[in-house]
C-alpha atoms as a PDB file:
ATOM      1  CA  UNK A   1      45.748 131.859 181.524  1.00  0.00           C
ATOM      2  CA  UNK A   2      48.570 131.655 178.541  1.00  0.00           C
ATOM      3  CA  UNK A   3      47.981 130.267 175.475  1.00  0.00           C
ATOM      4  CA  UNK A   4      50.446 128.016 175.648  1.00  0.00           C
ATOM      5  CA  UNK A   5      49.582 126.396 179.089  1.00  0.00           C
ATOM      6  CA  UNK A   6      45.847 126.290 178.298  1.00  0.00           C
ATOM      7  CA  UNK A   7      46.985 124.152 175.446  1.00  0.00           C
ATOM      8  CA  UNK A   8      49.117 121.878 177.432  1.00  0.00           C
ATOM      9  CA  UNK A   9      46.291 121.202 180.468  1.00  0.00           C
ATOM     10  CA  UNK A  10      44.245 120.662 177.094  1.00  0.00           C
ATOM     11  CA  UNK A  11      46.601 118.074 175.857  1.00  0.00           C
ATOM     12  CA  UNK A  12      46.939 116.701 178.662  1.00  0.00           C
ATOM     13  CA  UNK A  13      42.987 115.700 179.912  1.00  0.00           C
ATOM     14  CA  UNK A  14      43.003 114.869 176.109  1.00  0.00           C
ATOM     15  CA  UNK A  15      44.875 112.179 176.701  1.00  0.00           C
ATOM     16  CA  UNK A  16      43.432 111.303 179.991  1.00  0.00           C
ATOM     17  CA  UNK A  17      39.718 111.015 178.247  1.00  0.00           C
ATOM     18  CA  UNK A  18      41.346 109.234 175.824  1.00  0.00           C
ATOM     19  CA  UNK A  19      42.594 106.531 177.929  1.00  0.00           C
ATOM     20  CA  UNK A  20      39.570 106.150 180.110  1.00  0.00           C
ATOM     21  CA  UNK A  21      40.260 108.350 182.946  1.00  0.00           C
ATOM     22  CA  UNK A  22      36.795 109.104 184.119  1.00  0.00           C
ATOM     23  CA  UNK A  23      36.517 112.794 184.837  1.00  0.00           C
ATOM     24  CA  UNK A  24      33.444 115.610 185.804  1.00  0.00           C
ATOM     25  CA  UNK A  25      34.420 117.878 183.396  1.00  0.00           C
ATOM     26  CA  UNK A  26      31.581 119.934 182.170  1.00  0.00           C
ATOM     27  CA  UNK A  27      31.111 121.008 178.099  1.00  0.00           C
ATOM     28  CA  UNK A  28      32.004 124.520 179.488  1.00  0.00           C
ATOM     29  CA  UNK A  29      35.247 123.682 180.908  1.00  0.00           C
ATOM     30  CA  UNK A  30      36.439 121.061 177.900  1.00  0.00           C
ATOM     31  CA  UNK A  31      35.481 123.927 175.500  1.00  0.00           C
ATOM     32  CA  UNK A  32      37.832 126.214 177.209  1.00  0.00           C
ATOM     33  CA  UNK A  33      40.092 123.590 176.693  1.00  0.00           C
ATOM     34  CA  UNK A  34      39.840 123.077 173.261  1.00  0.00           C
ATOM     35  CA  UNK A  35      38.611 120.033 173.916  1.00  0.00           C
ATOM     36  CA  UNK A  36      35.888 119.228 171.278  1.00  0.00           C
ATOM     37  CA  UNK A  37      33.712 116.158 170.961  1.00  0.00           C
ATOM     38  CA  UNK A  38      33.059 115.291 167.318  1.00  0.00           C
ATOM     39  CA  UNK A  39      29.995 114.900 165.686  1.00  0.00           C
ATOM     40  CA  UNK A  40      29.667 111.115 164.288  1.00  0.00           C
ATOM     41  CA  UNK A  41      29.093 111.021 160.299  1.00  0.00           C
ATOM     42  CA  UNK A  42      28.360 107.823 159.427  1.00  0.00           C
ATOM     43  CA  UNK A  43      27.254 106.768 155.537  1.00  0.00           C
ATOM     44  CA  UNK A  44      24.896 104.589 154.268  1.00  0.00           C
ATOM     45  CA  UNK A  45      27.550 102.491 152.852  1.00  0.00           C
ATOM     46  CA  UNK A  46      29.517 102.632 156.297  1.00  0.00           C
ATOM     47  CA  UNK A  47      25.940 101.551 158.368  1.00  0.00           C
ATOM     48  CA  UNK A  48      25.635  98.142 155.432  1.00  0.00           C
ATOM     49  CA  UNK A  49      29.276  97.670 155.925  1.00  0.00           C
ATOM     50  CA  UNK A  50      28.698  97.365 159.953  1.00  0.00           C
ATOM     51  CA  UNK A  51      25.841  95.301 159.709  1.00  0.00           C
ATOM     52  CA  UNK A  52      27.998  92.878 157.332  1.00  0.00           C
ATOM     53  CA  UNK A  53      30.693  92.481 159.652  1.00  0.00           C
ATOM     54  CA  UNK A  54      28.778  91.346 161.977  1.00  0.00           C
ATOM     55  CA  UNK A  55      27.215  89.031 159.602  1.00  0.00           C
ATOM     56  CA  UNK A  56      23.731  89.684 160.780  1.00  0.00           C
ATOM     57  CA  UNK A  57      20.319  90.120 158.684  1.00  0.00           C
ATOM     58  CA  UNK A  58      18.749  93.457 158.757  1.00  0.00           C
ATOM     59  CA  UNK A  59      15.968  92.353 161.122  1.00  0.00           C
ATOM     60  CA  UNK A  60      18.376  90.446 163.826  1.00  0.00           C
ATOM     61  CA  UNK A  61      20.573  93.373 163.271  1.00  0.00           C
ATOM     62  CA  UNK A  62      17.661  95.787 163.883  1.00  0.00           C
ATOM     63  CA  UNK A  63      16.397  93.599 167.254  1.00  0.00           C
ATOM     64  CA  UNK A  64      20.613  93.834 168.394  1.00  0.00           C
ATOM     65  CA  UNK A  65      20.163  97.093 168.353  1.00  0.00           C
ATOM     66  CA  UNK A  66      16.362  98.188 169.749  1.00  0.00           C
ATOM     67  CA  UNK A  67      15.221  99.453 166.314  1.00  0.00           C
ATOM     68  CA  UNK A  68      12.669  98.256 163.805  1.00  0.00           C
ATOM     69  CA  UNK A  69      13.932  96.258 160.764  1.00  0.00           C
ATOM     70  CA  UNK A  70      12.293  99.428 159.134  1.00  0.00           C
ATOM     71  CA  UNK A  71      14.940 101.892 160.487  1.00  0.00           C
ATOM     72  CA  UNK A  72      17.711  99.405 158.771  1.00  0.00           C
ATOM     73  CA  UNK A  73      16.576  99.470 155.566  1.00  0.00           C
ATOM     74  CA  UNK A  74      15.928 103.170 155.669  1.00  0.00           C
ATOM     75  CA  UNK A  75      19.572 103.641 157.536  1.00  0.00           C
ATOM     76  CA  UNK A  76      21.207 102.072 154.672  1.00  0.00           C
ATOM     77  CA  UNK A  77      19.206 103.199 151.680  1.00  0.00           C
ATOM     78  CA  UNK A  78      19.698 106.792 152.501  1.00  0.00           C
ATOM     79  CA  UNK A  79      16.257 107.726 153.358  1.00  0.00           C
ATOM     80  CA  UNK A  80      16.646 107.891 157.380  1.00  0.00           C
ATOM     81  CA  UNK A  81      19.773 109.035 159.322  1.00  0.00           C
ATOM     82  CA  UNK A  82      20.606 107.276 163.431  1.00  0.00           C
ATOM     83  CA  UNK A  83      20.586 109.333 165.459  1.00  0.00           C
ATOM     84  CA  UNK A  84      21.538 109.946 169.354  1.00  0.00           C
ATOM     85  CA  UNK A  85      23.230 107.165 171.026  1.00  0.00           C
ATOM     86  CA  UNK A  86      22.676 104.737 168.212  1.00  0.00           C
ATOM     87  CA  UNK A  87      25.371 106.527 166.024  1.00  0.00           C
ATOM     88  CA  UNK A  88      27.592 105.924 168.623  1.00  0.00           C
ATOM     89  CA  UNK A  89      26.734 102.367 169.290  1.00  0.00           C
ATOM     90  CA  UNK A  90      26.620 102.176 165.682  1.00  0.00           C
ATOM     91  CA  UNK A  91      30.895 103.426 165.605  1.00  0.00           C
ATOM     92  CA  UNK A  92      31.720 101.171 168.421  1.00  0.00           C
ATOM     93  CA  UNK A  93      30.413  98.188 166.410  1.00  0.00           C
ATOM     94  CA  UNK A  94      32.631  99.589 163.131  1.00  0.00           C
ATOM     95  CA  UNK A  95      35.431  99.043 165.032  1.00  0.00           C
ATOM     96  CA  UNK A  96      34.656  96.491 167.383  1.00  0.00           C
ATOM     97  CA  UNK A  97      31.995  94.094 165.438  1.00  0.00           C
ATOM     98  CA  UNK A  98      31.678  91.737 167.601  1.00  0.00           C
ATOM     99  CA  UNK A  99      30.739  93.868 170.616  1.00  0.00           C
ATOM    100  CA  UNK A 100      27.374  92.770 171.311  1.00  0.00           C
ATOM    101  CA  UNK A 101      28.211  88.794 170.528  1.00  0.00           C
ATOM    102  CA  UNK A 102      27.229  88.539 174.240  1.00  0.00           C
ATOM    103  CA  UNK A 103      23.594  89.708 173.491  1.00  0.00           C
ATOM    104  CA  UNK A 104      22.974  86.374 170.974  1.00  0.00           C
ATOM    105  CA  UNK A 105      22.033  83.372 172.950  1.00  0.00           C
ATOM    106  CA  UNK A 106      22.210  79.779 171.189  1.00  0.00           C
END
């Protein structure tokens, strides 16, 4: 296949992943795209910064989240790193913060 249209059909399910299209693609096939999925870096000032915007103490913001209030403090103090699907719960709550409202119950 050209360059040029292998770079277009990549383009082009870019976009469609982008705007929710569910697809089967498999790593193989998006990495002959040039399709890549990038690793999350999040900082310990970024992880405080979440948990502050959704104005939540580290232990309620560790029970949100199905971690111990231990894994908080050592999240944002440098000591620990999240990892798997945390990291990426924890960069849908930097931009959406109040994502998981519905999981607090009056």
């Amino acid at each position: 296949m050209r360059d040029s249209i292998k770079k277009a059909i990549g383009e082009t399910v870019q976009d469609m992943l982008n705007s929710g299209i569910k697809s089967s693609f498999t790593k193989k096939e998006l990495d002959s795209l040039g399709i890549k999925i990038p690793e999350i870096q999040l900082t310990t000032y970024q992880i405080k910064a979440i948990r502050e915007q959704t104005k939540l103490s580290q232990t309620v913001f560790a029970r949100l989240l199905n971690v111990s209030p231990s894994s908080i403090r050592q999240w944002e103090q440098g000591k620990r790193k999240p990892t798997g699907s945390t990291k990426v719960l924890l960069e849908l709550l930097e931009k959406s913060p109040h994502l998981l409202d519905y999981r607090l119950s009056a």
